[in-house]
PDB file of N, CA and C in Angstrom:
ATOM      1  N   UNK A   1      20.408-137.948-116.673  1.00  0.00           N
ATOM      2  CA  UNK A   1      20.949-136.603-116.685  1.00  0.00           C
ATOM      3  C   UNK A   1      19.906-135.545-117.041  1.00  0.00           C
ATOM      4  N   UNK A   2      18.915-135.405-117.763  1.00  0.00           N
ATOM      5  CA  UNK A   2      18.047-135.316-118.562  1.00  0.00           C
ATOM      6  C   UNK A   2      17.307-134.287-116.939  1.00  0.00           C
ATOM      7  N   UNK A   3      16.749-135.077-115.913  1.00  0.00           N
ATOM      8  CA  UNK A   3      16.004-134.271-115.495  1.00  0.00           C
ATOM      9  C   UNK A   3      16.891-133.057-114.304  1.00  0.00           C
ATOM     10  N   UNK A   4      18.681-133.314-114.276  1.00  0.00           N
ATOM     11  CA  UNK A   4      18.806-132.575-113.653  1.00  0.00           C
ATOM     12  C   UNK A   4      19.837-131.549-114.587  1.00  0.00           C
ATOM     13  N   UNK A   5      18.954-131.399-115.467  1.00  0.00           N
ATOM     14  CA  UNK A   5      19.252-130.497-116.835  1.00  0.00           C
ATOM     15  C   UNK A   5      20.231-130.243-117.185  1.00  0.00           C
ATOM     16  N   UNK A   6      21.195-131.547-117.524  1.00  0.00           N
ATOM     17  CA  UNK A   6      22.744-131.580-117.962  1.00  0.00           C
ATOM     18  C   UNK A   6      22.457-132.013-119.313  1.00  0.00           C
ATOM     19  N   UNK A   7      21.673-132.268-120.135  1.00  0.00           N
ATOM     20  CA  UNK A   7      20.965-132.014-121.067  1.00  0.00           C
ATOM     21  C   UNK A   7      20.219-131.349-122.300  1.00  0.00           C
ATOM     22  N   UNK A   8      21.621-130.743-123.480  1.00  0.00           N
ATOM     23  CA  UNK A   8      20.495-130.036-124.398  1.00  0.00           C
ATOM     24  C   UNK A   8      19.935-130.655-125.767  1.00  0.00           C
ATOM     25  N   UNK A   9      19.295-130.078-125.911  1.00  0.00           N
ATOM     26  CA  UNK A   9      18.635-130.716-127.986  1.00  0.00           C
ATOM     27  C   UNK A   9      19.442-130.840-128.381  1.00  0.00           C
ATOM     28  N   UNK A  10      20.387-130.394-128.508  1.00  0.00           N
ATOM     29  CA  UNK A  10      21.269-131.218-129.240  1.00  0.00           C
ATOM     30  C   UNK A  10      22.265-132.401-128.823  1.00  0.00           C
ATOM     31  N   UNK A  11      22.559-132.457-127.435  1.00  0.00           N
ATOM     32  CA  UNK A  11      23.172-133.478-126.899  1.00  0.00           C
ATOM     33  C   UNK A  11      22.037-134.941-127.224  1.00  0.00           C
ATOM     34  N   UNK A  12      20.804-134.310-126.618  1.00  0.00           N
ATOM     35  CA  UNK A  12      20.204-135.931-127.528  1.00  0.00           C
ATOM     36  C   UNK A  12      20.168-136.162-128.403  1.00  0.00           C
ATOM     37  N   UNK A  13      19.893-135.326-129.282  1.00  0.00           N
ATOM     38  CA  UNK A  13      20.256-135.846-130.815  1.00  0.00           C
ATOM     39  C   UNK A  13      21.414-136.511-131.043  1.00  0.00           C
ATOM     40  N   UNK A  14      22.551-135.725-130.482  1.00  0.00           N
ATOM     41  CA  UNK A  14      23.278-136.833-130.833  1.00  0.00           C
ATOM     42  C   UNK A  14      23.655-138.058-130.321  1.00  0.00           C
ATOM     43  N   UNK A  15      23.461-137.522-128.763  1.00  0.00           N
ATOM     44  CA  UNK A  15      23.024-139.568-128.664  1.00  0.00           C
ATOM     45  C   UNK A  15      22.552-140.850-128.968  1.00  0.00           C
ATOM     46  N   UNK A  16      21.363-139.931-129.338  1.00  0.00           N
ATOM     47  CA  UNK A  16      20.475-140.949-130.009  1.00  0.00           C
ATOM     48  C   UNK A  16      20.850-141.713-131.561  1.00  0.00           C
ATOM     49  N   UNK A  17      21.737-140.514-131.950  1.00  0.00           N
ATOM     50  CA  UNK A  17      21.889-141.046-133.553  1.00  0.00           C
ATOM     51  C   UNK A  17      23.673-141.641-132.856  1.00  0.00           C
ATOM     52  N   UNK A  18      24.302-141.820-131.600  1.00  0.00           N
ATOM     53  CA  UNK A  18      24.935-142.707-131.414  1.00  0.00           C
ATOM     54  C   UNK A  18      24.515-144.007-131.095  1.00  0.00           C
ATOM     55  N   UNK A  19      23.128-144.222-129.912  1.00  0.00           N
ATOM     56  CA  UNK A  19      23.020-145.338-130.157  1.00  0.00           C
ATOM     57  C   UNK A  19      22.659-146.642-130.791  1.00  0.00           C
ATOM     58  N   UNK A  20      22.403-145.640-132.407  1.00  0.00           N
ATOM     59  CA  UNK A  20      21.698-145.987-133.270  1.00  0.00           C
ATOM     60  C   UNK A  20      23.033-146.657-133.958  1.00  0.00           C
ATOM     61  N   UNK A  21      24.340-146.404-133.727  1.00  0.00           N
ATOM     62  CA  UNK A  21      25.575-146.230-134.498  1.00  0.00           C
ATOM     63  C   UNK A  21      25.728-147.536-133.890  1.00  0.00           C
ATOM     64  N   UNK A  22      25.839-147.913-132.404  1.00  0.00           N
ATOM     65  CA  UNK A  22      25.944-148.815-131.747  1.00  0.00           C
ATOM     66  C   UNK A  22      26.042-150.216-132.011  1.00  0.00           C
ATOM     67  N   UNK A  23      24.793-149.955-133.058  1.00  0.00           N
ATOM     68  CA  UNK A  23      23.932-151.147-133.386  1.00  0.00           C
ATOM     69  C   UNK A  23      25.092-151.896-134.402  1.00  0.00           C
ATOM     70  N   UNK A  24      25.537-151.327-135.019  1.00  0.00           N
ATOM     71  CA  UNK A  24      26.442-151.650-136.363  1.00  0.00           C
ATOM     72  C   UNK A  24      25.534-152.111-137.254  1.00  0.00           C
ATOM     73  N   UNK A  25      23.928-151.654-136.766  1.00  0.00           N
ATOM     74  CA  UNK A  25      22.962-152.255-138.088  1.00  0.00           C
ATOM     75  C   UNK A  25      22.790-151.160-139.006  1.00  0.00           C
ATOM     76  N   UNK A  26      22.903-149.633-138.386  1.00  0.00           N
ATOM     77  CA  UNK A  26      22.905-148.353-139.204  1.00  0.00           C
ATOM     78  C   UNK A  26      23.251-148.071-140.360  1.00  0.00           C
ATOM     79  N   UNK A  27      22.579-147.638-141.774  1.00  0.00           N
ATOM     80  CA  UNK A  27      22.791-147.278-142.531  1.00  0.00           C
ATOM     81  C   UNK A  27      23.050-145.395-142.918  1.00  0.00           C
ATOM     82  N   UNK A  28      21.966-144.831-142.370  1.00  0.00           N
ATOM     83  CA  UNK A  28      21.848-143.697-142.548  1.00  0.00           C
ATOM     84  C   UNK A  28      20.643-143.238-141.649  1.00  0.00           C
ATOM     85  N   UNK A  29      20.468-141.990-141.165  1.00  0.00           N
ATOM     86  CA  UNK A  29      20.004-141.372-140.343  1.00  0.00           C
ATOM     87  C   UNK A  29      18.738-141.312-142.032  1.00  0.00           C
ATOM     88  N   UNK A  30      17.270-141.174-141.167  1.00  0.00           N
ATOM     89  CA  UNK A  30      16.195-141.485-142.274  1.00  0.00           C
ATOM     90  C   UNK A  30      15.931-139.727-142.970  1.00  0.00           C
ATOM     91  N   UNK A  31      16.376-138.663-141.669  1.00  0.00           N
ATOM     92  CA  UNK A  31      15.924-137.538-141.619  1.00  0.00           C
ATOM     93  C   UNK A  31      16.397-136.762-140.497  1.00  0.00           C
ATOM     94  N   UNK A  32      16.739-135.372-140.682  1.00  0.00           N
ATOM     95  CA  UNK A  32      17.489-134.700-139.084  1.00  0.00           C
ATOM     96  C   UNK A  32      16.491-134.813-138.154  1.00  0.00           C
ATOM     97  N   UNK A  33      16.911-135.416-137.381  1.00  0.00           N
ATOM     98  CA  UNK A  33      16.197-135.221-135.586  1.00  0.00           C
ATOM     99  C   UNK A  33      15.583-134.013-135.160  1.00  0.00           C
ATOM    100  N   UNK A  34      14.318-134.260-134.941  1.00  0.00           N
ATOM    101  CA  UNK A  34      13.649-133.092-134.307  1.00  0.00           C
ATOM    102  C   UNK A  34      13.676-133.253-132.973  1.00  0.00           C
ATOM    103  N   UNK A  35      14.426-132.147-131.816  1.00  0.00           N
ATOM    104  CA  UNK A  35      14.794-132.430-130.652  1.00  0.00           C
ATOM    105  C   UNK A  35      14.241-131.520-130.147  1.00  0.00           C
ATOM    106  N   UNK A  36      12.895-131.433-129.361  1.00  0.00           N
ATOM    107  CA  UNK A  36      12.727-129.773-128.943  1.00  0.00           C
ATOM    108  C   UNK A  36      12.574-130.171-127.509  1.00  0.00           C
ATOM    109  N   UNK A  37      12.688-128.677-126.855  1.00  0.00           N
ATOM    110  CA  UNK A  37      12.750-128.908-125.534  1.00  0.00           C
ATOM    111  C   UNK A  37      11.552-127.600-124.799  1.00  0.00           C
ATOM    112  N   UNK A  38      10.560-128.021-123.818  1.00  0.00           N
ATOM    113  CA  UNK A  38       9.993-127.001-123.853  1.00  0.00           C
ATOM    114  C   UNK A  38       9.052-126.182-125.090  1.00  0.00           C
ATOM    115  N   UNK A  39       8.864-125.347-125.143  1.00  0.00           N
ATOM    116  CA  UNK A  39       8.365-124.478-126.421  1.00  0.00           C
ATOM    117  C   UNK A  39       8.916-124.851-127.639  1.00  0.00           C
ATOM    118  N   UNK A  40       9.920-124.882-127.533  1.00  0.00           N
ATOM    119  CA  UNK A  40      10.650-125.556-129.024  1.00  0.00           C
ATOM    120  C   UNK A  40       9.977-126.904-129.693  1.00  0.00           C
ATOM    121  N   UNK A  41       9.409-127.617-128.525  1.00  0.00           N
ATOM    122  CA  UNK A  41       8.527-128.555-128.871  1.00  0.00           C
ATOM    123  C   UNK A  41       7.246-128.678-129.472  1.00  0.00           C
ATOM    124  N   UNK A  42       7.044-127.320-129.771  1.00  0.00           N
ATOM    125  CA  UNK A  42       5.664-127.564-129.936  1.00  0.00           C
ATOM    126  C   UNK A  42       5.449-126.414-131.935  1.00  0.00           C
ATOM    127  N   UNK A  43       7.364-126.084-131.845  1.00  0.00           N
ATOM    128  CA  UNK A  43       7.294-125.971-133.365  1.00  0.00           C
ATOM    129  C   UNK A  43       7.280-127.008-134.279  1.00  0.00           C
ATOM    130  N   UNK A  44       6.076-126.713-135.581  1.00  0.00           N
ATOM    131  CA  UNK A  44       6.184-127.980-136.379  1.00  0.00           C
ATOM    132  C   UNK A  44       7.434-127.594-137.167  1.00  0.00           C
ATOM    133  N   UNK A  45       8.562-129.487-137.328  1.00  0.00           N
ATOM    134  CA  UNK A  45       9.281-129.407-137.799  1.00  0.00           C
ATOM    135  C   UNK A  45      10.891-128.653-137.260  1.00  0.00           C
ATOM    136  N   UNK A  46      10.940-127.767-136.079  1.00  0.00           N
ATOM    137  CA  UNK A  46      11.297-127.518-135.568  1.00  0.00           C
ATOM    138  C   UNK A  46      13.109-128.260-135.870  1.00  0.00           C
ATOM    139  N   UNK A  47      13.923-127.403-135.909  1.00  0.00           N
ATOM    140  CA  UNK A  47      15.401-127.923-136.072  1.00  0.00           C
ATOM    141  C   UNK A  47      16.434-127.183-135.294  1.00  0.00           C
ATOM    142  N   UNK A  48      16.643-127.950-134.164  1.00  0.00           N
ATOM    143  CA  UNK A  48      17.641-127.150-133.456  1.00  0.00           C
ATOM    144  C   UNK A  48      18.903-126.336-133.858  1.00  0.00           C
ATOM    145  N   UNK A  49      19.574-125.527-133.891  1.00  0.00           N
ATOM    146  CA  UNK A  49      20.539-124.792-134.110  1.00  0.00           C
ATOM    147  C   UNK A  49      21.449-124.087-132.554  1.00  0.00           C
ATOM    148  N   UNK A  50      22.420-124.132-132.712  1.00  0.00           N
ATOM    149  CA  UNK A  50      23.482-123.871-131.381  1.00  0.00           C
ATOM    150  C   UNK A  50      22.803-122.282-131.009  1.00  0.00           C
ATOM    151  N   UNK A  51      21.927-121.593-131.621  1.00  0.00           N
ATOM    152  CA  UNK A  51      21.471-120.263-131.330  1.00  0.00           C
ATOM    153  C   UNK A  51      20.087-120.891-130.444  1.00  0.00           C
ATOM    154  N   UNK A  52      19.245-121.637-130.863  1.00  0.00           N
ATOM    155  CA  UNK A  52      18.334-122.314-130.066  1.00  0.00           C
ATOM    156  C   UNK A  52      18.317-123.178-129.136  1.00  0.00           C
ATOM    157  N   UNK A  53      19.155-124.040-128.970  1.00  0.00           N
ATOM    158  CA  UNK A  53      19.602-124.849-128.220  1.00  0.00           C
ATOM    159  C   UNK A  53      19.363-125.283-126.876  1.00  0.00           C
ATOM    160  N   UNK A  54      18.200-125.902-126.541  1.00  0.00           N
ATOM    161  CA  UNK A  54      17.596-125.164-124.896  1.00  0.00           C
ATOM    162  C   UNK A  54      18.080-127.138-124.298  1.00  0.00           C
ATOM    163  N   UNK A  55      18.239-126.185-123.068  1.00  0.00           N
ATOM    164  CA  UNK A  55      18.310-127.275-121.889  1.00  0.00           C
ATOM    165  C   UNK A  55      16.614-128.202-121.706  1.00  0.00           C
ATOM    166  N   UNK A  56      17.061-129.889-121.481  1.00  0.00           N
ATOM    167  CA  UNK A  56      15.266-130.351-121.218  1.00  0.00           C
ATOM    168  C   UNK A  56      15.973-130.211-119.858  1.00  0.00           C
ATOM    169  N   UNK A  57      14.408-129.406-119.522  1.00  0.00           N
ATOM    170  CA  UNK A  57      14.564-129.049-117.855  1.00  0.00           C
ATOM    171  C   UNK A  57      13.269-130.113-117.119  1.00  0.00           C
ATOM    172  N   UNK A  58      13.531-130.267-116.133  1.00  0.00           N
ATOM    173  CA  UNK A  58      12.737-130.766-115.048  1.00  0.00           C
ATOM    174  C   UNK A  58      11.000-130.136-115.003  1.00  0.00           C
ATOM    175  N   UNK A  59       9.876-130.823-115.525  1.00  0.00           N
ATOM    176  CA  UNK A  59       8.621-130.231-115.419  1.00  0.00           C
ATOM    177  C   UNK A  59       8.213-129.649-117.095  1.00  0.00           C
ATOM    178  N   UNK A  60       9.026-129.745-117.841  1.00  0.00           N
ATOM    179  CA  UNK A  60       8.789-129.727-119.844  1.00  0.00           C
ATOM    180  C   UNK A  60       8.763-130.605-119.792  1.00  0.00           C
ATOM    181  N   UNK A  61       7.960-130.737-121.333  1.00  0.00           N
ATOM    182  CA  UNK A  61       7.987-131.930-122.265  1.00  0.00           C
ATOM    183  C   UNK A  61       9.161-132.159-123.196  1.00  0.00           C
ATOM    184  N   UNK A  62       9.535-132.704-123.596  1.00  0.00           N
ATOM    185  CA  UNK A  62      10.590-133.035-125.060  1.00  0.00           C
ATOM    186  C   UNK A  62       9.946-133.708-125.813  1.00  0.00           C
ATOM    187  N   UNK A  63      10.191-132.958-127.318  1.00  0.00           N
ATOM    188  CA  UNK A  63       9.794-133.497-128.125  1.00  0.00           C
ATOM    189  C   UNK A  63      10.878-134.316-128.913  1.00  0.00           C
ATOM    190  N   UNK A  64      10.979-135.796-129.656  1.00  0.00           N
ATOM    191  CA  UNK A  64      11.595-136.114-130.175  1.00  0.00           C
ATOM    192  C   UNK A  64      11.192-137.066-131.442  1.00  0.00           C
ATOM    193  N   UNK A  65      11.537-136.660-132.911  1.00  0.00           N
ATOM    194  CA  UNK A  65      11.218-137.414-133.642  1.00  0.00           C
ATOM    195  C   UNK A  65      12.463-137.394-134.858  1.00  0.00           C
ATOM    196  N   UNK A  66      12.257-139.005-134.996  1.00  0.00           N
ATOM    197  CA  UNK A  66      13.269-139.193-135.792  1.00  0.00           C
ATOM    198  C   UNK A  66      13.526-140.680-136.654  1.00  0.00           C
ATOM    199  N   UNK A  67      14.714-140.765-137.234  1.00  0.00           N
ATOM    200  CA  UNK A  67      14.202-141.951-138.022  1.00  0.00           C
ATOM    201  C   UNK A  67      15.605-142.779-138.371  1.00  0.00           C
ATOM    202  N   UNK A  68      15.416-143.669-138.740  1.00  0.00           N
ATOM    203  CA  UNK A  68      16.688-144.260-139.496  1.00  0.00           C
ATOM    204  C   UNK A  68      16.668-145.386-140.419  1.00  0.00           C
ATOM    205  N   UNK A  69      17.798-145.272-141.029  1.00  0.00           N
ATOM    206  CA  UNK A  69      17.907-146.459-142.257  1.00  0.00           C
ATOM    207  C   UNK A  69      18.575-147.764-141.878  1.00  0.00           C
ATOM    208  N   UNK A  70      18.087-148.900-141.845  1.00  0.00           N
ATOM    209  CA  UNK A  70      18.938-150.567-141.708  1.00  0.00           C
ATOM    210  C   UNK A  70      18.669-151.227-142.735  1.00  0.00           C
ATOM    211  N   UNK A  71      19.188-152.336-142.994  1.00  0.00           N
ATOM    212  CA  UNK A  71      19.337-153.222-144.289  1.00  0.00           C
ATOM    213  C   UNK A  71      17.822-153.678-144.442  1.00  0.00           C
ATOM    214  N   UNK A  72      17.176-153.816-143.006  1.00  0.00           N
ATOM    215  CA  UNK A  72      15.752-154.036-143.099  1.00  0.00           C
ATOM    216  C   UNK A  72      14.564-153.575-143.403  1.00  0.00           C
ATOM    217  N   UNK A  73      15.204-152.108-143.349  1.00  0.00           N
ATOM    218  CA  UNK A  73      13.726-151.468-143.022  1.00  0.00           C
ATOM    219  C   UNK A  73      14.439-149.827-142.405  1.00  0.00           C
ATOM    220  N   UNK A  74      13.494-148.945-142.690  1.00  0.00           N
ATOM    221  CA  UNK A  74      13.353-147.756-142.362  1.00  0.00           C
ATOM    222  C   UNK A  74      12.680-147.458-141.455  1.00  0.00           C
ATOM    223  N   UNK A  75      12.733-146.532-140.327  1.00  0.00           N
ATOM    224  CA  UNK A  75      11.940-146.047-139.023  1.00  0.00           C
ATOM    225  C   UNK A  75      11.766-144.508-139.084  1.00  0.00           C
ATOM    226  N   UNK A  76      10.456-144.755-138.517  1.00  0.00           N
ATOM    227  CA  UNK A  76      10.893-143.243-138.010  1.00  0.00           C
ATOM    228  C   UNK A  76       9.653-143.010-136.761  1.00  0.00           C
ATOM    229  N   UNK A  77      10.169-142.829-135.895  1.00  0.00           N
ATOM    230  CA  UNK A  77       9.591-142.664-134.143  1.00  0.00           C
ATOM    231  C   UNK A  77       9.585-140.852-133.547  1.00  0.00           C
ATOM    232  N   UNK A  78       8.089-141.006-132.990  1.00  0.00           N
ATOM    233  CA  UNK A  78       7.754-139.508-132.304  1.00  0.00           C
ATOM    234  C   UNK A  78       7.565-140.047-130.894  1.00  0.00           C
ATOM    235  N   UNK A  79       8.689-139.145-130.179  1.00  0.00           N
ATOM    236  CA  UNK A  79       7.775-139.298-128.892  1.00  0.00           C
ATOM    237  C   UNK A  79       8.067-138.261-127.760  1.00  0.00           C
ATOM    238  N   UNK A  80       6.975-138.068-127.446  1.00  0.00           N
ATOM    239  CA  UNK A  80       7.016-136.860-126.192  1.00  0.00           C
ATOM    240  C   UNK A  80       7.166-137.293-125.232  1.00  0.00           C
ATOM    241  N   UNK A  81       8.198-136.868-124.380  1.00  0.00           N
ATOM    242  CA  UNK A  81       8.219-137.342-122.830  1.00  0.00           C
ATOM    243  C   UNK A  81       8.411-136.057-121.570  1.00  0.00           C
ATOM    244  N   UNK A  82       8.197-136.388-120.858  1.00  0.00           N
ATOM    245  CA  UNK A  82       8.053-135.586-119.479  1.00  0.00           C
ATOM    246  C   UNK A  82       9.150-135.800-118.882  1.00  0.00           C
ATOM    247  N   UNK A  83      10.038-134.669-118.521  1.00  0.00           N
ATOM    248  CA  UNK A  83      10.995-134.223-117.805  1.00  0.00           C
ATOM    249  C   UNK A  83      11.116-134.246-116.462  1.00  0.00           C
ATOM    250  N   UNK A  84      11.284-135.155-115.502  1.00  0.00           N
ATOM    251  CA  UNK A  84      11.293-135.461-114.092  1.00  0.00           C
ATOM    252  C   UNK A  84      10.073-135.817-113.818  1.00  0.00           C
ATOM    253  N   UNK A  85       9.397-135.464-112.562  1.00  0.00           N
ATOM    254  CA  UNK A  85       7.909-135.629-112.294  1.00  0.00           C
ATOM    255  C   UNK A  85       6.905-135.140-113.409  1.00  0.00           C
ATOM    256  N   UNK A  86       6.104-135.565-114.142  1.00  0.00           N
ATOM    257  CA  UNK A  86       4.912-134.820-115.251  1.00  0.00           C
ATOM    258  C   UNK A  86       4.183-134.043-113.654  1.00  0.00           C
TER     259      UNK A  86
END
């Protein structure tokens, strides 16, 4: 959905911290999701809000970093990806 921009920062966020739910290994989210899309990506720390809220469009980057808690162990993952064709 993502590159034909049905897609905002905050819809992944919360996906992501669903398919994290999925797992039934989830304890707690490690830290709020940094979801940027475009320019928003390239604020440090950056925290989406429904006033910011941008579509990942086709030809941006997204930024995403985030983390979580399991009985095992704590994570926390950055990763930038390219929106349709880089």
């Amino acid at each position: 959905e993502a590159p034909k921009g049905g897609i905002t920062e905050i819809d992944a966020a919360k996906r992501l911290e669903a398919f994290r739910a999925e797992t039934g290994e989830l304890k707690d989210v490690s830290f709020d999701t940094i979801s940027g899309a475009g320019a928003n990506g390239a604020i440090v720390h950056y925290r989406v809000t429904t006033a910011t809220n941008m579509p990942l469009k086709p030809g941006e980057l997204f930024l995403v970093d985030s983390g979580a808690q399991y009985m095992d162990g704590t994570t926390d993952v950055t990763r930038t990806i390219a929106i349709g064709t880089p």
